[in-house]
N, C-alpha and C. Protein backbone atom coordinates (compact mmCIF):
# COMPACT_ATOMS: atom_id res chain seq x y z
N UNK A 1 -34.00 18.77 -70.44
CA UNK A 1 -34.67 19.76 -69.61
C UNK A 1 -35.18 20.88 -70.51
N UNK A 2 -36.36 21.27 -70.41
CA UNK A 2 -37.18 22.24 -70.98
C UNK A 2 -36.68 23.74 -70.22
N UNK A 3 -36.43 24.71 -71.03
CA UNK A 3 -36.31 26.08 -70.37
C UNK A 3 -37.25 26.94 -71.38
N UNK A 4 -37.47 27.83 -70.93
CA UNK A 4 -38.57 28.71 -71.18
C UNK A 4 -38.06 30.57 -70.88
N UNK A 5 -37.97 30.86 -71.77
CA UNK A 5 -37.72 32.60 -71.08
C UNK A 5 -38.92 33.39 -71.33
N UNK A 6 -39.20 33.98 -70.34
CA UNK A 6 -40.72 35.03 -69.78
C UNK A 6 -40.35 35.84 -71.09
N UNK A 7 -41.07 36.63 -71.67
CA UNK A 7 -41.15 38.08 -72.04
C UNK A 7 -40.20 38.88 -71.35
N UNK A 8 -40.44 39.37 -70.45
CA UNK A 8 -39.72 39.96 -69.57
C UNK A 8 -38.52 39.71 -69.58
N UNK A 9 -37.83 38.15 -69.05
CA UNK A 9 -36.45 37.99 -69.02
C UNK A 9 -35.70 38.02 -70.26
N UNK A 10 -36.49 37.98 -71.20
CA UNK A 10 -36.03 37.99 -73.02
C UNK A 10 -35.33 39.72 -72.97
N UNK A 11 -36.44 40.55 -72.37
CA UNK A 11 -36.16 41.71 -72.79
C UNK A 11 -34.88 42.17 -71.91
N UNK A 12 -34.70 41.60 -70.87
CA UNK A 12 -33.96 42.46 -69.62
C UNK A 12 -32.28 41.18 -70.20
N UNK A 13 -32.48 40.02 -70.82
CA UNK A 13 -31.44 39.39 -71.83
C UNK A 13 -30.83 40.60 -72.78
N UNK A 14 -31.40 40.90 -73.12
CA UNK A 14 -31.08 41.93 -74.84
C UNK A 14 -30.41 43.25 -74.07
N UNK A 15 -31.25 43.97 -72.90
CA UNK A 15 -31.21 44.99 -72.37
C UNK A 15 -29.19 44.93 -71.24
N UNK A 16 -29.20 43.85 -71.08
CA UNK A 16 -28.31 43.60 -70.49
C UNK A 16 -26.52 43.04 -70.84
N UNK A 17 -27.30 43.10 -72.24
CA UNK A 17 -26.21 42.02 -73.19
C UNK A 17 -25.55 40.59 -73.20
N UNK A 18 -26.82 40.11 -73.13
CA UNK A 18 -26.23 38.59 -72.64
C UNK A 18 -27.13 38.37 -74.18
N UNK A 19 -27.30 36.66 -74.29
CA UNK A 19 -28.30 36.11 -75.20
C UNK A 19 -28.83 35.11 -74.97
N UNK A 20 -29.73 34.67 -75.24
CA UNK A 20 -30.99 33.67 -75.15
C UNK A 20 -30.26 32.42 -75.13
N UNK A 21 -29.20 32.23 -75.36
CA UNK A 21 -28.41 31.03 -76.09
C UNK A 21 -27.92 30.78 -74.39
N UNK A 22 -27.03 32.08 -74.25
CA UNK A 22 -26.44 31.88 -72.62
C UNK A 22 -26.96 31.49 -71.66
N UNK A 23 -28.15 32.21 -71.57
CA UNK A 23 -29.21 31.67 -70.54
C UNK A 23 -29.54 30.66 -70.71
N UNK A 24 -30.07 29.81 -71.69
CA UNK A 24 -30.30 28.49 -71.73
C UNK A 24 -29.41 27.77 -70.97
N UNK A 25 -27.96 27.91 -71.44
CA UNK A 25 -26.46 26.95 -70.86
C UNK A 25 -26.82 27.75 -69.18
N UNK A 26 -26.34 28.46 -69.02
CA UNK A 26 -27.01 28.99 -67.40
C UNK A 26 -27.49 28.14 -67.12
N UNK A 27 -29.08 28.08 -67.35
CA UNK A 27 -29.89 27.09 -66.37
C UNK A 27 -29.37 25.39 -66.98
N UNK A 28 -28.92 25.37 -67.65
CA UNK A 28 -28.80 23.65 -68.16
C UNK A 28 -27.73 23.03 -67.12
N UNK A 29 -26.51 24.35 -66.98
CA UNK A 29 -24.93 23.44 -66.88
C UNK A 29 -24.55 24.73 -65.62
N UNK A 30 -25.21 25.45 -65.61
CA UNK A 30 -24.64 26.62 -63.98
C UNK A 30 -24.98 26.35 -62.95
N UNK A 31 -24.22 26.98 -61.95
CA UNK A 31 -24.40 26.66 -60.35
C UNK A 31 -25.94 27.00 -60.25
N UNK A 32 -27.02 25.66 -59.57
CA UNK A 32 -27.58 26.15 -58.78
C UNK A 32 -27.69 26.70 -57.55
N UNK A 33 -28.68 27.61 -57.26
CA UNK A 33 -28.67 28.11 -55.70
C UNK A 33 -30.33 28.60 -55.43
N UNK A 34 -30.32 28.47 -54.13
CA UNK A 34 -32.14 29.10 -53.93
C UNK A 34 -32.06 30.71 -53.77
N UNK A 35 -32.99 31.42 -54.50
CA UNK A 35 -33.69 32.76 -54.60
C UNK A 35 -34.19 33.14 -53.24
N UNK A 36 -35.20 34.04 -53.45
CA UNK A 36 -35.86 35.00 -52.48
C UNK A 36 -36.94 34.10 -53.44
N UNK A 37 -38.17 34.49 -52.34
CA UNK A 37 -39.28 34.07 -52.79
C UNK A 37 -39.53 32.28 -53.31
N UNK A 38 -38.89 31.68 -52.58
CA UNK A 38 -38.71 30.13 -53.56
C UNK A 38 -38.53 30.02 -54.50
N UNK A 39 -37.23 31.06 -55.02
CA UNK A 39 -37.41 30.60 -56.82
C UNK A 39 -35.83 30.11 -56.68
N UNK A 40 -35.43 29.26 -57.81
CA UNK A 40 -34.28 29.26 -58.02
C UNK A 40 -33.15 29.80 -59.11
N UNK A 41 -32.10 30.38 -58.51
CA UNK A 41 -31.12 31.06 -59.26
C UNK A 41 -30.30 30.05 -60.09
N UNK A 42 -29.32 30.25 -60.99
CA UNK A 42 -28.50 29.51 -61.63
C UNK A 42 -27.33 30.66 -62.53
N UNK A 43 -26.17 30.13 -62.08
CA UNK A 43 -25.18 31.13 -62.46
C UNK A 43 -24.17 30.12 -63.03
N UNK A 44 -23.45 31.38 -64.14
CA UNK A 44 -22.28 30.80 -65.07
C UNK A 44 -21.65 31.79 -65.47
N UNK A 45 -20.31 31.87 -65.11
CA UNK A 45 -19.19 32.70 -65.88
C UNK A 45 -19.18 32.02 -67.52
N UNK A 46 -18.99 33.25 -68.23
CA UNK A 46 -18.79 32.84 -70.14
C UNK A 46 -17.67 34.01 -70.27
N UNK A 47 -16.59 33.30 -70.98
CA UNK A 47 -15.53 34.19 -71.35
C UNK A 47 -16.02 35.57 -72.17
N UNK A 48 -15.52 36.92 -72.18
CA UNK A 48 -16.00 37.62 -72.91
C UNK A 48 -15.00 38.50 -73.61
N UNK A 49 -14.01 38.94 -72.98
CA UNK A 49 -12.93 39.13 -73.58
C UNK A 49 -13.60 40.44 -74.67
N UNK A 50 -14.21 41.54 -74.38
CA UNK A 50 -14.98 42.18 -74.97
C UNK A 50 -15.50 43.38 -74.43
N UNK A 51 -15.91 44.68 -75.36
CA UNK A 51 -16.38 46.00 -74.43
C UNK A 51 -17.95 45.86 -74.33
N UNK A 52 -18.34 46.22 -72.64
CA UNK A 52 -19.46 46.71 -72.89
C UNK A 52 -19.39 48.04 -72.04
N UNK A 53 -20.41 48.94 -72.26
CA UNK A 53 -20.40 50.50 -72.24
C UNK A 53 -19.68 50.82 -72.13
N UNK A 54 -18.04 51.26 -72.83
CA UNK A 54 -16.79 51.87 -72.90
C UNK A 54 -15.97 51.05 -71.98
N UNK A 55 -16.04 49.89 -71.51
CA UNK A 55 -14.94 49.65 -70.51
C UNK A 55 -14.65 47.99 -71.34
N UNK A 56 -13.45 47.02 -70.91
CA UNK A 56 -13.50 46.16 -71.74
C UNK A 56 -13.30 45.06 -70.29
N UNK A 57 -13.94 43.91 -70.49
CA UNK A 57 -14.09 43.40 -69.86
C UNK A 57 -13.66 41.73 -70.28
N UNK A 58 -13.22 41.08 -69.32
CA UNK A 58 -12.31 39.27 -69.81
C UNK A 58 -13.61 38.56 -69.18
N UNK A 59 -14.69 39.00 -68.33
CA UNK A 59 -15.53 37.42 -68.16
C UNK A 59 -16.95 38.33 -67.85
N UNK A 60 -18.18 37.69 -68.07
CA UNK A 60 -19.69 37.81 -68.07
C UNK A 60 -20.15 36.78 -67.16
N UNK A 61 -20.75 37.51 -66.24
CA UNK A 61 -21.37 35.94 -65.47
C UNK A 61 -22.65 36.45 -65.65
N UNK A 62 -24.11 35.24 -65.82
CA UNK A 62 -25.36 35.49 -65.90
C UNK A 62 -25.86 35.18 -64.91
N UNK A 63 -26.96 35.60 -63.89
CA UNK A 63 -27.57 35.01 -62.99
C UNK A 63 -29.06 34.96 -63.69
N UNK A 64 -29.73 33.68 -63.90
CA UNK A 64 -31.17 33.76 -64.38
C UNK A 64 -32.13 32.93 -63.30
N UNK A 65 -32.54 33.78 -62.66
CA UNK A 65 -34.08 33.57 -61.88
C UNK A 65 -34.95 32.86 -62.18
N UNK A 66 -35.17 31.50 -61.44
CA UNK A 66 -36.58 30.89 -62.29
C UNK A 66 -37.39 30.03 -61.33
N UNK A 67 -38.62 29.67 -61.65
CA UNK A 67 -39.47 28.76 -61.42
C UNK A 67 -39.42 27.56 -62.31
N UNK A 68 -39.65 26.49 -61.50
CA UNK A 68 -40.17 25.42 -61.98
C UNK A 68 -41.74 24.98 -61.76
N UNK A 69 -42.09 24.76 -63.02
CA UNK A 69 -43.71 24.37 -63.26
C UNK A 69 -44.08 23.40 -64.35
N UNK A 70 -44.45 22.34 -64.24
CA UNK A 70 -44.52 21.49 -64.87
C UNK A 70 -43.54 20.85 -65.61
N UNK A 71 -42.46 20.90 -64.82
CA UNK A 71 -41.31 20.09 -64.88
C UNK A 71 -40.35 20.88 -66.16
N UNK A 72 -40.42 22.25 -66.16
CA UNK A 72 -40.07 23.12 -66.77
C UNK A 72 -39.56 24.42 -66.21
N UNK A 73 -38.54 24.64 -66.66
CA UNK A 73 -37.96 26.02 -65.91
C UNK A 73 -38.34 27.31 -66.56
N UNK A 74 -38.87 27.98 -65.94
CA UNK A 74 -39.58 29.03 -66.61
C UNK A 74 -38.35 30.80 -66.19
N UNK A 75 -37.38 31.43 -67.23
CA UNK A 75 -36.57 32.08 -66.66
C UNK A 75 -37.70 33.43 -66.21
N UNK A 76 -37.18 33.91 -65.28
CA UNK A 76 -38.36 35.19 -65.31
C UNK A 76 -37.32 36.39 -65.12
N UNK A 77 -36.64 36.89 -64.75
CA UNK A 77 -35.22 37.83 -64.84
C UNK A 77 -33.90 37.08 -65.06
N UNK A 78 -33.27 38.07 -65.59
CA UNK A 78 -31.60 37.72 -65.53
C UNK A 78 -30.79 38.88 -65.50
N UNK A 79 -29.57 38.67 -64.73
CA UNK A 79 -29.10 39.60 -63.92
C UNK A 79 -27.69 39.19 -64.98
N UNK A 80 -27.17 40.36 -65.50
CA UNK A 80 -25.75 40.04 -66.05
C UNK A 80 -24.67 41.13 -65.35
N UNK A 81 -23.55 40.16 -65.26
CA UNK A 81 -22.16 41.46 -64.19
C UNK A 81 -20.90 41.08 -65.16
N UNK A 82 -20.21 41.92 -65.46
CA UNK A 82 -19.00 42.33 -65.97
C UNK A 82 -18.14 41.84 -65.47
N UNK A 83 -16.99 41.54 -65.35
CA UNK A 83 -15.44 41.55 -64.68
C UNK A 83 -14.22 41.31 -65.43
């Protein structure tokens, strides 16, 4: 399976602290589910065991937003949560 990350979802990746690497496994091997707008979501807890902005946190889940177009998943946001 071909994945693809927008501009956009690259930046809001970096901005969020996840990586390009995660999102890939996201859409390859995470729960699908349907979006708003006909798009589809795909989520995955990744151990993290790690601080982000002063607090320390044991798991990262990614949610990455996408279209499919030409038999290719195209990510266009990704949503990252702490716990």
């Amino acid at each position: 399976m071909t994945v693809i990350i927008h501009p956009h979802a690259r930046e809001r990746t970096r901005e969020r602290g996840a990586t390009e690497k995660e999102v890939i496994l996201t859409v390859e091997e995470g729960e699908k589910f349907p979006a708003k707008y006909g798009r589809i979501g795909f989520r995955r807890n990744f151990s993290f065991d790690g601080q982000w902005r002063g607090k320390v946190y044991r798991t990262k889940q990614i949610e990455a937003y996408t279209v499919l177009e030409q038999g290719k998943w195209i990510v266009i946001t990704v949503i990252v949560r702490y716990f």
